[in-house]
C-alpha atoms as a PDB file:
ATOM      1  CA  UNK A   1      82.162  95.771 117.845  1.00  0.00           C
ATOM      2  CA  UNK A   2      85.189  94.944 115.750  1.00  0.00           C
ATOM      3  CA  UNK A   3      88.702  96.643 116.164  1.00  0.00           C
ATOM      4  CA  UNK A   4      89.230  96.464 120.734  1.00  0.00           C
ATOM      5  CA  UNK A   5      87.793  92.528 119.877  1.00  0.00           C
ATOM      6  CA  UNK A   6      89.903  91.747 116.586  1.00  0.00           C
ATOM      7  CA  UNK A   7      92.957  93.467 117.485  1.00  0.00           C
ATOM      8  CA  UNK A   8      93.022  91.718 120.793  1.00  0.00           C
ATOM      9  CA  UNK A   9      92.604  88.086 119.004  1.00  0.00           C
ATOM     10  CA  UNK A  10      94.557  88.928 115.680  1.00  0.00           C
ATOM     11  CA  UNK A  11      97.841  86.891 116.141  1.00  0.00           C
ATOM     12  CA  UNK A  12     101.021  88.615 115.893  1.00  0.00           C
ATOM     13  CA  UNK A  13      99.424  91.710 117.728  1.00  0.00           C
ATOM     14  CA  UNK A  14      99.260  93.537 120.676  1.00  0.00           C
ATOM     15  CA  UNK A  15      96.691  95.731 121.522  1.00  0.00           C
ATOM     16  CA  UNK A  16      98.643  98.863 123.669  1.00  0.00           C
ATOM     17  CA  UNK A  17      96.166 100.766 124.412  1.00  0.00           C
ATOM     18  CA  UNK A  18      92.714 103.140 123.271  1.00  0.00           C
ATOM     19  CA  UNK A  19      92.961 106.579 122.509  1.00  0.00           C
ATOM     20  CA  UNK A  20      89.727 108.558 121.874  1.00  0.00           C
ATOM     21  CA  UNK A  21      88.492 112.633 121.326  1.00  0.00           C
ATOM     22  CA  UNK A  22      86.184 111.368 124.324  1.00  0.00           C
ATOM     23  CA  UNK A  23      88.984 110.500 127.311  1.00  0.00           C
ATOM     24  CA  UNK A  24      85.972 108.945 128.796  1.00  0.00           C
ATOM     25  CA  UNK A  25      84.904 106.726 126.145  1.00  0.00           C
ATOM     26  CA  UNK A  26      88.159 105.837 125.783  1.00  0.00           C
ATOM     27  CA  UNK A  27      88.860 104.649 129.433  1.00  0.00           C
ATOM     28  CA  UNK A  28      85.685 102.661 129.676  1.00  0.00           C
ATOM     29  CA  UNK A  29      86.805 101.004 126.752  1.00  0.00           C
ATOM     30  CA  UNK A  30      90.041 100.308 127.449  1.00  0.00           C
ATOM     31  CA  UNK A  31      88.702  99.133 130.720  1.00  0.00           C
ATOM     32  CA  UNK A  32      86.629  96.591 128.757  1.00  0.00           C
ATOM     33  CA  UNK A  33      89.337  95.280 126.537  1.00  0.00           C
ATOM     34  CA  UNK A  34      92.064  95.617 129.800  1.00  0.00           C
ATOM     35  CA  UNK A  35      94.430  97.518 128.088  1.00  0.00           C
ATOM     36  CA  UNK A  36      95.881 101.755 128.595  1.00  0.00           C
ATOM     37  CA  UNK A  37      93.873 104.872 128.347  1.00  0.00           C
ATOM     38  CA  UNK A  38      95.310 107.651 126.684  1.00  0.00           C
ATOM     39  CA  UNK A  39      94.499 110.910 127.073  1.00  0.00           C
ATOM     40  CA  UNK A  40      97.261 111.570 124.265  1.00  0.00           C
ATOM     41  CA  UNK A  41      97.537 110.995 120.708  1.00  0.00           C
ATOM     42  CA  UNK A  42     101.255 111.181 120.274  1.00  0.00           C
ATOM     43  CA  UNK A  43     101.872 109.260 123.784  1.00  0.00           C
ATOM     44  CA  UNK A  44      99.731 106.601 121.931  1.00  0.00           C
ATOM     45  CA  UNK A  45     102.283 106.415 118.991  1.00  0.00           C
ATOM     46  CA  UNK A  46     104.881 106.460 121.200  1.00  0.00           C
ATOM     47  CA  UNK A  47     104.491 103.036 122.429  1.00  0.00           C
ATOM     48  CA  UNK A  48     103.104 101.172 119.451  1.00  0.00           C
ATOM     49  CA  UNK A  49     104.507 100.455 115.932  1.00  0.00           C
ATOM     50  CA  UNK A  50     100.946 100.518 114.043  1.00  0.00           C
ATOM     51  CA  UNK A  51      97.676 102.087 114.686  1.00  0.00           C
ATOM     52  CA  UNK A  52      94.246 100.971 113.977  1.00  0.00           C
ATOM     53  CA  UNK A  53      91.550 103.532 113.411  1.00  0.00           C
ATOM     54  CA  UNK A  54      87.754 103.394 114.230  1.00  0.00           C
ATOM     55  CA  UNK A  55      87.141 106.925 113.917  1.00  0.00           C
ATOM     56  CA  UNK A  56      85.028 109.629 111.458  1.00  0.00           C
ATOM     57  CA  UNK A  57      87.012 109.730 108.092  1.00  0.00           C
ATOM     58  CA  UNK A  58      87.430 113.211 108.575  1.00  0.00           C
ATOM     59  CA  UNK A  59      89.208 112.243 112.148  1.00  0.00           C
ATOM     60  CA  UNK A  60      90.982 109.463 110.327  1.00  0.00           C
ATOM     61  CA  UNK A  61      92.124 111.594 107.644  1.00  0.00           C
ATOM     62  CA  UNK A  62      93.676 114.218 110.331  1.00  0.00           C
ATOM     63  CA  UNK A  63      95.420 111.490 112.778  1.00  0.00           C
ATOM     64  CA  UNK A  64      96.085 108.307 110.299  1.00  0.00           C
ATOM     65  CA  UNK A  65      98.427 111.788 108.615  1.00  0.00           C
ATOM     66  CA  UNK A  66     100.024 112.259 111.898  1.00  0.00           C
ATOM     67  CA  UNK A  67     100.475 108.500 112.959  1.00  0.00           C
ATOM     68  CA  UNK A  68     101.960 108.059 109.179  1.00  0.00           C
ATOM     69  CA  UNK A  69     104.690 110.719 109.446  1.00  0.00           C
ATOM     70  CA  UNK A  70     106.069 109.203 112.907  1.00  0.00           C
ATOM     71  CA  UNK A  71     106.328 105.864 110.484  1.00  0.00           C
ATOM     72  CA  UNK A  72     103.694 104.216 112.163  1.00  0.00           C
ATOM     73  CA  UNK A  73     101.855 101.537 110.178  1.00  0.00           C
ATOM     74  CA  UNK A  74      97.868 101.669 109.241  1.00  0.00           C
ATOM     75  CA  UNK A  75      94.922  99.555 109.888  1.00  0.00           C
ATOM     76  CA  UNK A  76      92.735 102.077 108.492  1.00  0.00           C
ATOM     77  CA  UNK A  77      88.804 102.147 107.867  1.00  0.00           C
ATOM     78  CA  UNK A  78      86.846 103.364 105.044  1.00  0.00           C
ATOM     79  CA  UNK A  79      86.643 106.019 103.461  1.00  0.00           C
ATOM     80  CA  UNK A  80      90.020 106.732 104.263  1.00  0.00           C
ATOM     81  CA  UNK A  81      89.241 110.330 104.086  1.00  0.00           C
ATOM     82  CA  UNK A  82      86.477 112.643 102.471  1.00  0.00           C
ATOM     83  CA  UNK A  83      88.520 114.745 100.367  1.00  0.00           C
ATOM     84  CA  UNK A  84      90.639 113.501  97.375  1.00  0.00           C
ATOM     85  CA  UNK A  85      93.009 116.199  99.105  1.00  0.00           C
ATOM     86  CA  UNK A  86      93.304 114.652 102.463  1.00  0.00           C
ATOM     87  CA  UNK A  87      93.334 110.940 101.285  1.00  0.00           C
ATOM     88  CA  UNK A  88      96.253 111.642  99.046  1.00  0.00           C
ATOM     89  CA  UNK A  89      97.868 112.872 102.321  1.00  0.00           C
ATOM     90  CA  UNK A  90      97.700 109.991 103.884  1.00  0.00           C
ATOM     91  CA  UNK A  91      98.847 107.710 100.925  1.00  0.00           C
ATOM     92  CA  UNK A  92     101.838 109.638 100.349  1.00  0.00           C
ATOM     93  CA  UNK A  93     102.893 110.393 103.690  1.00  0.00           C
ATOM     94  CA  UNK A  94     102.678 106.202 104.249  1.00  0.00           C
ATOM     95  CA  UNK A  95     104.890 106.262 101.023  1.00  0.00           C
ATOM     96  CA  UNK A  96     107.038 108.697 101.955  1.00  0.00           C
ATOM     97  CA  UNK A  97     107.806 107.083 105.619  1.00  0.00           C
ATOM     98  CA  UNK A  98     107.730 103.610 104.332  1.00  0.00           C
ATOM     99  CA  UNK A  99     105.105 102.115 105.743  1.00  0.00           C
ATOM    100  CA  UNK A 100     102.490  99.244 104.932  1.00  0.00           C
ATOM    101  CA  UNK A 101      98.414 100.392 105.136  1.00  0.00           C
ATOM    102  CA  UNK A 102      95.480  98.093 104.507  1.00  0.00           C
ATOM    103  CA  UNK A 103      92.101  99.589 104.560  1.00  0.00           C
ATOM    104  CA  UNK A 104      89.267  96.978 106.331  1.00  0.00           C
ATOM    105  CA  UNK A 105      86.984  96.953 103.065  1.00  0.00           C
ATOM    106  CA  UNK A 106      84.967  94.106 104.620  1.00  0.00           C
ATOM    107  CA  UNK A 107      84.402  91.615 102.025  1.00  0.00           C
ATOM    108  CA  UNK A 108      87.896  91.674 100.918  1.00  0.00           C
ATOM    109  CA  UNK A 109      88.519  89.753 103.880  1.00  0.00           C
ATOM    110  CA  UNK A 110      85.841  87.525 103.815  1.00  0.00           C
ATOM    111  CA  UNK A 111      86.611  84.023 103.138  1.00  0.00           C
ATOM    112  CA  UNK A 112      84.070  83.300 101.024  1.00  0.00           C
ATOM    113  CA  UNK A 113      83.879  85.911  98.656  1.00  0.00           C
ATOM    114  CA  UNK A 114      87.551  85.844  98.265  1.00  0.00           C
ATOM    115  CA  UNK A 115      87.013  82.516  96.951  1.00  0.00           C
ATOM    116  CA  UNK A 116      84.171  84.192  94.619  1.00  0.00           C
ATOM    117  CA  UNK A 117      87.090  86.726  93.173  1.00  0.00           C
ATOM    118  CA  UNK A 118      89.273  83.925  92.733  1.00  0.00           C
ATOM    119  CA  UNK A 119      86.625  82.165  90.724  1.00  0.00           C
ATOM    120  CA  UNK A 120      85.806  85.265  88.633  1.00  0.00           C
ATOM    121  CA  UNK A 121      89.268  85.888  87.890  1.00  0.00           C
ATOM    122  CA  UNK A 122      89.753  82.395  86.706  1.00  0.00           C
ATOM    123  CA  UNK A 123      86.921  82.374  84.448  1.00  0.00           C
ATOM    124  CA  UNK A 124      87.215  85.421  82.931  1.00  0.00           C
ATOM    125  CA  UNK A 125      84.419  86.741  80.097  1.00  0.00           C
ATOM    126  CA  UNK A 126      82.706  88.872  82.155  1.00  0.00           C
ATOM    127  CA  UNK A 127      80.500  91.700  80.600  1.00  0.00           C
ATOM    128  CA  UNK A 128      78.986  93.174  83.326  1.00  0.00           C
ATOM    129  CA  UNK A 129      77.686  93.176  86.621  1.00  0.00           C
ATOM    130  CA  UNK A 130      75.306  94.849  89.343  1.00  0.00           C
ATOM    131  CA  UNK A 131      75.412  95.434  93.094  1.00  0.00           C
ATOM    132  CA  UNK A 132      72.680  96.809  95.480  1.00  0.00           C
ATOM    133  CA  UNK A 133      72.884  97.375  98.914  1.00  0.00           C
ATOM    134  CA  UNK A 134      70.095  98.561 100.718  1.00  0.00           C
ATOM    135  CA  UNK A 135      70.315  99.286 104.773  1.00  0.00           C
ATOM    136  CA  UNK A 136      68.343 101.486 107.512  1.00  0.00           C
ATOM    137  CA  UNK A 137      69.833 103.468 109.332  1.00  0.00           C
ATOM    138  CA  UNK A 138      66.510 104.999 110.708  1.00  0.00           C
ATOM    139  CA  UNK A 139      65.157 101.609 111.992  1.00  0.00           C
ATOM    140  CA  UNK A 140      65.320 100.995 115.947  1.00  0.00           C
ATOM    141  CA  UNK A 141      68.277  99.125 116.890  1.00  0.00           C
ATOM    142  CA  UNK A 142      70.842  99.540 114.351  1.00  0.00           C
ATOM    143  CA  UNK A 143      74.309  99.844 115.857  1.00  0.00           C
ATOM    144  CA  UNK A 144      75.208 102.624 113.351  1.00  0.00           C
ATOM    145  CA  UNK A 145      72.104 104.878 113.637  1.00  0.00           C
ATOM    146  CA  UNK A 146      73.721 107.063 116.243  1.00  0.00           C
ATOM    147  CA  UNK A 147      76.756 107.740 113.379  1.00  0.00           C
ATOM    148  CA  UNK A 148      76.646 111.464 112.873  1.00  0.00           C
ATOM    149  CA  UNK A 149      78.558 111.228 109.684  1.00  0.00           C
ATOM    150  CA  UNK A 150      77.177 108.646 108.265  1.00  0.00           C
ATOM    151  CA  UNK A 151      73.859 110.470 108.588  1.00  0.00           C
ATOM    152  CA  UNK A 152      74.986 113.276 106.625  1.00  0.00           C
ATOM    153  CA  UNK A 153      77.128 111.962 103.956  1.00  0.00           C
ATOM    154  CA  UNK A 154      74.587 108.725 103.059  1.00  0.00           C
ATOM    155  CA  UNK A 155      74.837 106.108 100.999  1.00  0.00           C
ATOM    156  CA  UNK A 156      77.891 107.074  98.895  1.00  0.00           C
ATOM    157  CA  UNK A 157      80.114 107.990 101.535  1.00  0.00           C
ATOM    158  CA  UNK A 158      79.096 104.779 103.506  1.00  0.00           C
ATOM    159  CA  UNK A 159      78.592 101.813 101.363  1.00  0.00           C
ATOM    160  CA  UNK A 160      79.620 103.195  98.172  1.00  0.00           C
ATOM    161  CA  UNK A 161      83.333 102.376  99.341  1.00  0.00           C
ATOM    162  CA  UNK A 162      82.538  98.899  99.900  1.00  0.00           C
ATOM    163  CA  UNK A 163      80.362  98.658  96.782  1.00  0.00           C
ATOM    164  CA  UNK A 164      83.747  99.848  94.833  1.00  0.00           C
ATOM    165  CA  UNK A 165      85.996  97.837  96.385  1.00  0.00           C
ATOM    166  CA  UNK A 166      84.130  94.720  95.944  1.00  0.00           C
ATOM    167  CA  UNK A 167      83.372  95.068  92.044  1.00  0.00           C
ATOM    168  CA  UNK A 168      86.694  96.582  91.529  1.00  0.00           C
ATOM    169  CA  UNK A 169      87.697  93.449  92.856  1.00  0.00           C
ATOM    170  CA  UNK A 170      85.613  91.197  91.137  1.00  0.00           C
ATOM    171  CA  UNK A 171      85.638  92.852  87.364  1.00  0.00           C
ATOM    172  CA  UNK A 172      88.841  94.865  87.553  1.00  0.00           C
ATOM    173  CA  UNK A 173      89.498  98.458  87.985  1.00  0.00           C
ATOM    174  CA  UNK A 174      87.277 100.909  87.675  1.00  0.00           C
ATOM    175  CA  UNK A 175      88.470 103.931  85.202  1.00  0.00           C
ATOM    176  CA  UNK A 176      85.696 106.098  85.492  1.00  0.00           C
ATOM    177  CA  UNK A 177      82.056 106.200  86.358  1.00  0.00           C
ATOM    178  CA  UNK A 178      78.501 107.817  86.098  1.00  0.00           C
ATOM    179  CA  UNK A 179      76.191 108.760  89.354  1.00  0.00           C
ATOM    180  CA  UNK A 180      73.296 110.045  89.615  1.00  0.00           C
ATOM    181  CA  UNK A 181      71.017 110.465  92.899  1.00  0.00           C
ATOM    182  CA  UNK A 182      67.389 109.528  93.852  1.00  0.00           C
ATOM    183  CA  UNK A 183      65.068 109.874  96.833  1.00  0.00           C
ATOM    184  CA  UNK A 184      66.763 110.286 100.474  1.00  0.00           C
ATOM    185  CA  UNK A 185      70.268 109.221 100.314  1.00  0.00           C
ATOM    186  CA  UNK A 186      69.634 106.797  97.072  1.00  0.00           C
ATOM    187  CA  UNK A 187      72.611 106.761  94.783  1.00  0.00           C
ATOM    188  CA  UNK A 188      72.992 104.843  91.607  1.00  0.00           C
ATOM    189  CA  UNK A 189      76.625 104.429  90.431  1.00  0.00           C
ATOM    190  CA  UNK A 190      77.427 103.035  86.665  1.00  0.00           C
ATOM    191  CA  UNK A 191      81.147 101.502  86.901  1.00  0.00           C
ATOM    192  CA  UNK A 192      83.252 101.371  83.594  1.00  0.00           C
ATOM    193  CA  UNK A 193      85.865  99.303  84.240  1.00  0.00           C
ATOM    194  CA  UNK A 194      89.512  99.270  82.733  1.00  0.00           C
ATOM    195  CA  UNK A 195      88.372  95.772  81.175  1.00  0.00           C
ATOM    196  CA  UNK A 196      85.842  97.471  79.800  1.00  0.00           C
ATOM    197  CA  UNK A 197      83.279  95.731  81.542  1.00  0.00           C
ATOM    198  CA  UNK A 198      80.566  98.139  82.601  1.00  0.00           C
ATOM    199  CA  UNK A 199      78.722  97.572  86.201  1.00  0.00           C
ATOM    200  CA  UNK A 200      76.226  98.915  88.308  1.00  0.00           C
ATOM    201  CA  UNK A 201      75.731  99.890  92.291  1.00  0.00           C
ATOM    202  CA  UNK A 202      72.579 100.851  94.004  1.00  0.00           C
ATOM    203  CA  UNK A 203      72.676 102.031  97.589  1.00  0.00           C
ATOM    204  CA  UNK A 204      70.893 103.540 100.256  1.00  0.00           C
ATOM    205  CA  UNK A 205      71.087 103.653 103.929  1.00  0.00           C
ATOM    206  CA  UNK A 206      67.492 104.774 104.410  1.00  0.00           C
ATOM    207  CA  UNK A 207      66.016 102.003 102.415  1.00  0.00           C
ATOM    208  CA  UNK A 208      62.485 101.282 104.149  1.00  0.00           C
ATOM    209  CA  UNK A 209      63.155  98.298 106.476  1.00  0.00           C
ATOM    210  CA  UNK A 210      60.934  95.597 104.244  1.00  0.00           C
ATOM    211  CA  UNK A 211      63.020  96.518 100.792  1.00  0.00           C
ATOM    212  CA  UNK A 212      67.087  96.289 103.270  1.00  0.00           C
ATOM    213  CA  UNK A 213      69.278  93.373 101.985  1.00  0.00           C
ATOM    214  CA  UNK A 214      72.644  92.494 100.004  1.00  0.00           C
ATOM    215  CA  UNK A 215      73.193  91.366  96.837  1.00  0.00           C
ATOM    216  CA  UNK A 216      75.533  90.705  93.788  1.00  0.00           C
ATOM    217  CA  UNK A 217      76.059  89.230  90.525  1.00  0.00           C
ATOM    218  CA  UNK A 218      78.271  88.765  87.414  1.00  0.00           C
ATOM    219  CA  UNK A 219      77.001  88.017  84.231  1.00  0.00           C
ATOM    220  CA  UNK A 220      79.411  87.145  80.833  1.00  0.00           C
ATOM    221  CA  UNK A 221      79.846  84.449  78.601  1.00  0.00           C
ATOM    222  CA  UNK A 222      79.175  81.864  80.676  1.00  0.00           C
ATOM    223  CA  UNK A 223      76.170  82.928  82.165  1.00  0.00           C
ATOM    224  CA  UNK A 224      75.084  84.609  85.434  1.00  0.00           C
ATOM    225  CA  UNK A 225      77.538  84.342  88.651  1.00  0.00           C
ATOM    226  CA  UNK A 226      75.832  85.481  91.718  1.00  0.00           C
ATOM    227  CA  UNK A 227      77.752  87.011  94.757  1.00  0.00           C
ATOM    228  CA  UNK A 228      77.505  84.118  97.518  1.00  0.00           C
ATOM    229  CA  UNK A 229      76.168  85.640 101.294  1.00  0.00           C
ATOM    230  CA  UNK A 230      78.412  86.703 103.909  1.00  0.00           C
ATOM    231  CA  UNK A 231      78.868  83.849 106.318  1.00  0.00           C
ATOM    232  CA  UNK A 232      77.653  84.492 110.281  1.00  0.00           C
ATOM    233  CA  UNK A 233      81.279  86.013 111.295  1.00  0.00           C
ATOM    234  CA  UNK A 234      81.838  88.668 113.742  1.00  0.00           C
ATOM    235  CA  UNK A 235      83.251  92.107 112.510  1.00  0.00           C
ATOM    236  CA  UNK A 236      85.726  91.432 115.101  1.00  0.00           C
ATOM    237  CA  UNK A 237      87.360  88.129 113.365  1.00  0.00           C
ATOM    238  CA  UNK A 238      87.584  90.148 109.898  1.00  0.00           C
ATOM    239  CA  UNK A 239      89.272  92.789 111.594  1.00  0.00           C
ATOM    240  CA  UNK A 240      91.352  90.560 112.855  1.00  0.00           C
ATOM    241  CA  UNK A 241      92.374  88.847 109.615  1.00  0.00           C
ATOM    242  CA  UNK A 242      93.133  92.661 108.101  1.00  0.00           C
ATOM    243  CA  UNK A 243      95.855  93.488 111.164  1.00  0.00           C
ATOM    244  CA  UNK A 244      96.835  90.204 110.599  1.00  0.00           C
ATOM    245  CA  UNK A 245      97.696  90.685 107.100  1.00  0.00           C
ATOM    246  CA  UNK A 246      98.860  94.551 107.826  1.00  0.00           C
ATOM    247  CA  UNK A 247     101.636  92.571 109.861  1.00  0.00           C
ATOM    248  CA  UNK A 248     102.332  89.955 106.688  1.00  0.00           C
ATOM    249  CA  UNK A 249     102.852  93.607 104.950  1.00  0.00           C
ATOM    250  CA  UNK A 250     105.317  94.581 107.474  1.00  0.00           C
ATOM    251  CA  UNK A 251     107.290  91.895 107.410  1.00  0.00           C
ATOM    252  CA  UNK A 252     107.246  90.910 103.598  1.00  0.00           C
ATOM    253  CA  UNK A 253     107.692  94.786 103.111  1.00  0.00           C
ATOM    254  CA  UNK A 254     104.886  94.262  99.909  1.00  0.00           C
ATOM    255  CA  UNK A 255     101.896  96.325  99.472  1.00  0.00           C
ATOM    256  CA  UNK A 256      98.454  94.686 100.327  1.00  0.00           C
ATOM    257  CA  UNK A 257      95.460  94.683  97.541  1.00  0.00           C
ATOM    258  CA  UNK A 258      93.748  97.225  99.503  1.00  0.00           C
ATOM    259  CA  UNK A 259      96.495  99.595 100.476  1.00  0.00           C
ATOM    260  CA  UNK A 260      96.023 103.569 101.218  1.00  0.00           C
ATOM    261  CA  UNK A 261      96.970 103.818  97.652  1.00  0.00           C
ATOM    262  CA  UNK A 262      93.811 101.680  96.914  1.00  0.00           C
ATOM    263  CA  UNK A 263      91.696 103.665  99.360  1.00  0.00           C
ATOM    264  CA  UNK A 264      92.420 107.476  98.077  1.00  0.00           C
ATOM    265  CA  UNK A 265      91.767 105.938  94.717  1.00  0.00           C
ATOM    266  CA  UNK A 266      88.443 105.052  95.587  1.00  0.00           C
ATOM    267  CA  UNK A 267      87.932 107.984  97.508  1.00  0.00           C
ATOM    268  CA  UNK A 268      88.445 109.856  94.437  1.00  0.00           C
ATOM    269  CA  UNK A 269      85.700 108.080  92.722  1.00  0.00           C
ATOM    270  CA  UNK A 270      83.286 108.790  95.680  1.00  0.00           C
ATOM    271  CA  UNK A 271      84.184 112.628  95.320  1.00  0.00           C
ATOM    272  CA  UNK A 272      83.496 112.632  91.689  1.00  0.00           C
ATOM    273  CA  UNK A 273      80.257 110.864  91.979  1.00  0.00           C
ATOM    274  CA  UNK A 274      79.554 113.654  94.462  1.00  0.00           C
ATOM    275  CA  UNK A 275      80.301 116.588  92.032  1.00  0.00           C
ATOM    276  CA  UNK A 276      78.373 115.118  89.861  1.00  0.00           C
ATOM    277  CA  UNK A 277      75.110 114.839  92.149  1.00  0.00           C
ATOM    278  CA  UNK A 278      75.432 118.077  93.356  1.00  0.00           C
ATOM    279  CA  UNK A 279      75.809 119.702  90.056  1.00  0.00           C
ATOM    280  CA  UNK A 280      72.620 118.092  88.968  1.00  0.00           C
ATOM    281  CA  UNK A 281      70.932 119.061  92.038  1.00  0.00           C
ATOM    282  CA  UNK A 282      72.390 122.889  91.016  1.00  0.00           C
ATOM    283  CA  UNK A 283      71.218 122.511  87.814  1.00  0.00           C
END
């Protein structure tokens, strides 16, 4: 759906080849996009200089390591890992070999709600604001109902890295926070952020069907600031506009916003949020 069709239309790349824990999966795809098969990991990074990963974040965590230390660079997807342990791997060993990362939070590539972020930063006054993101995995026809992981893990482990990145983004970052979980997979998150503006994030990926839908706000001295929608683009041109950028990283040798520094941060907020769910479901 979006990294075979973005990588192959991102400018400034060229997709080598697929590599997959499924050799089959992988030629069929590769087939489709008319590129290699490998059967390899390490032949893969052989003949490529970065690698982009659309794989469990346990997976990711265990091959974006590997593809760091032979000083490849990273396209990598969220969470980045689902350990604090293993995501500080990957950030360090990208440190260590030099490398530039960028971790496809979606909106953060989204032209519109860039232009939001800009606004927001302009304005400035901002007290608060809230998030909620309610999806389905369970209905018929969702592309991601099959996702083992995302199953088991819910909510936080799903969303909750978008629903970080995007109000990190939007109110600055986020120094601690407060979770507490509901019915299902529900998770309520409350944000206190370093500007000491205090936010909100509500998120389930069983939501019944009727109650599924996006939305966003800000609210400070100038009133309320509402989130605009996504526009109708493909996953595949916002992938494309992250390896894009990964290159831009390469060549200007700077870190991007949303680097693997950025993404074991957050996945250290999604682990603590989990400790603190479980210990009240302990308690």
């Amino acid at each position: 759906m979006a990294h075979g069709p973005g990588l192959l239309t991102a400018e400034g790349v060229e997709l080598v080849g697929v590599w997959g824990r499924s050799p089959e999966k992988a030629r069929k795809l590769a087939t489709e996009l008319g590129v290699s098969a490998y059967d390899d990991f390490e032949a893969l990074l052989a003949d490529v200089e970065a690698v982009a990963f659309a794989v469990p974040p346990e997976v990711q965590a265990e091959v974006a390591l590997k593809a760091a230390k032979a000083g490849k660079h990273l396209l990598l997807d969220k969470p980045v890992a689902m350990t604090v342990a293993a995501a500080d791997e990957v950030h360090e060993a990208a440190t260590a070999a030099g490398v530039a990362s960028v971790v496809f939070f979606t909106d953060r590539f989204v032209d519109t709600s860039r232009a939001w972020f800009r606004d927001v930063q302009s304005t400035g006054g901002w007290r608060g604001g809230w998030l909620r993101w309610f999806s389905s995995l369970q209905e018929e026809g969702n592309p991601f109902g099959s996702s083992a992981w995302r199953r088991e893990s819910g909510a936080l482990w799903d969303i909750g890295p978008h629903a970080l990145s995007t109000l990190s983004a939007a109110l600055g970052p986020i120094r601690s926070l407060t979770a507490v979980g509901g019915d299902e997979d529900l998770v309520t998150l409350v944000n206190h952020h370093e500007s000491g503006a205090t936010s909100t994030a509500s998120l389930s990926v069983f939501a019944p069907p009727a109650a599924a839908g996006f939305e966003a706000a800000l609210w400070g001295d100038v009133g309320m600031f509402p989130m605009p929608a996504r526009p109708d683009r493909s996953a595949s041109d916002l992938l494309a506009i992250a390896a894009e950028e990964l290159v831009a990283s390469t060549v200007s040798g700077e870190s991007h916003e949303v680097d693997a520094a950025f993404g074991a941060r957050i996945v250290e907020l999604l682990a603590d949020a989990q400790a603190q769910i479980d210990a009240a479901h302990s308690s």
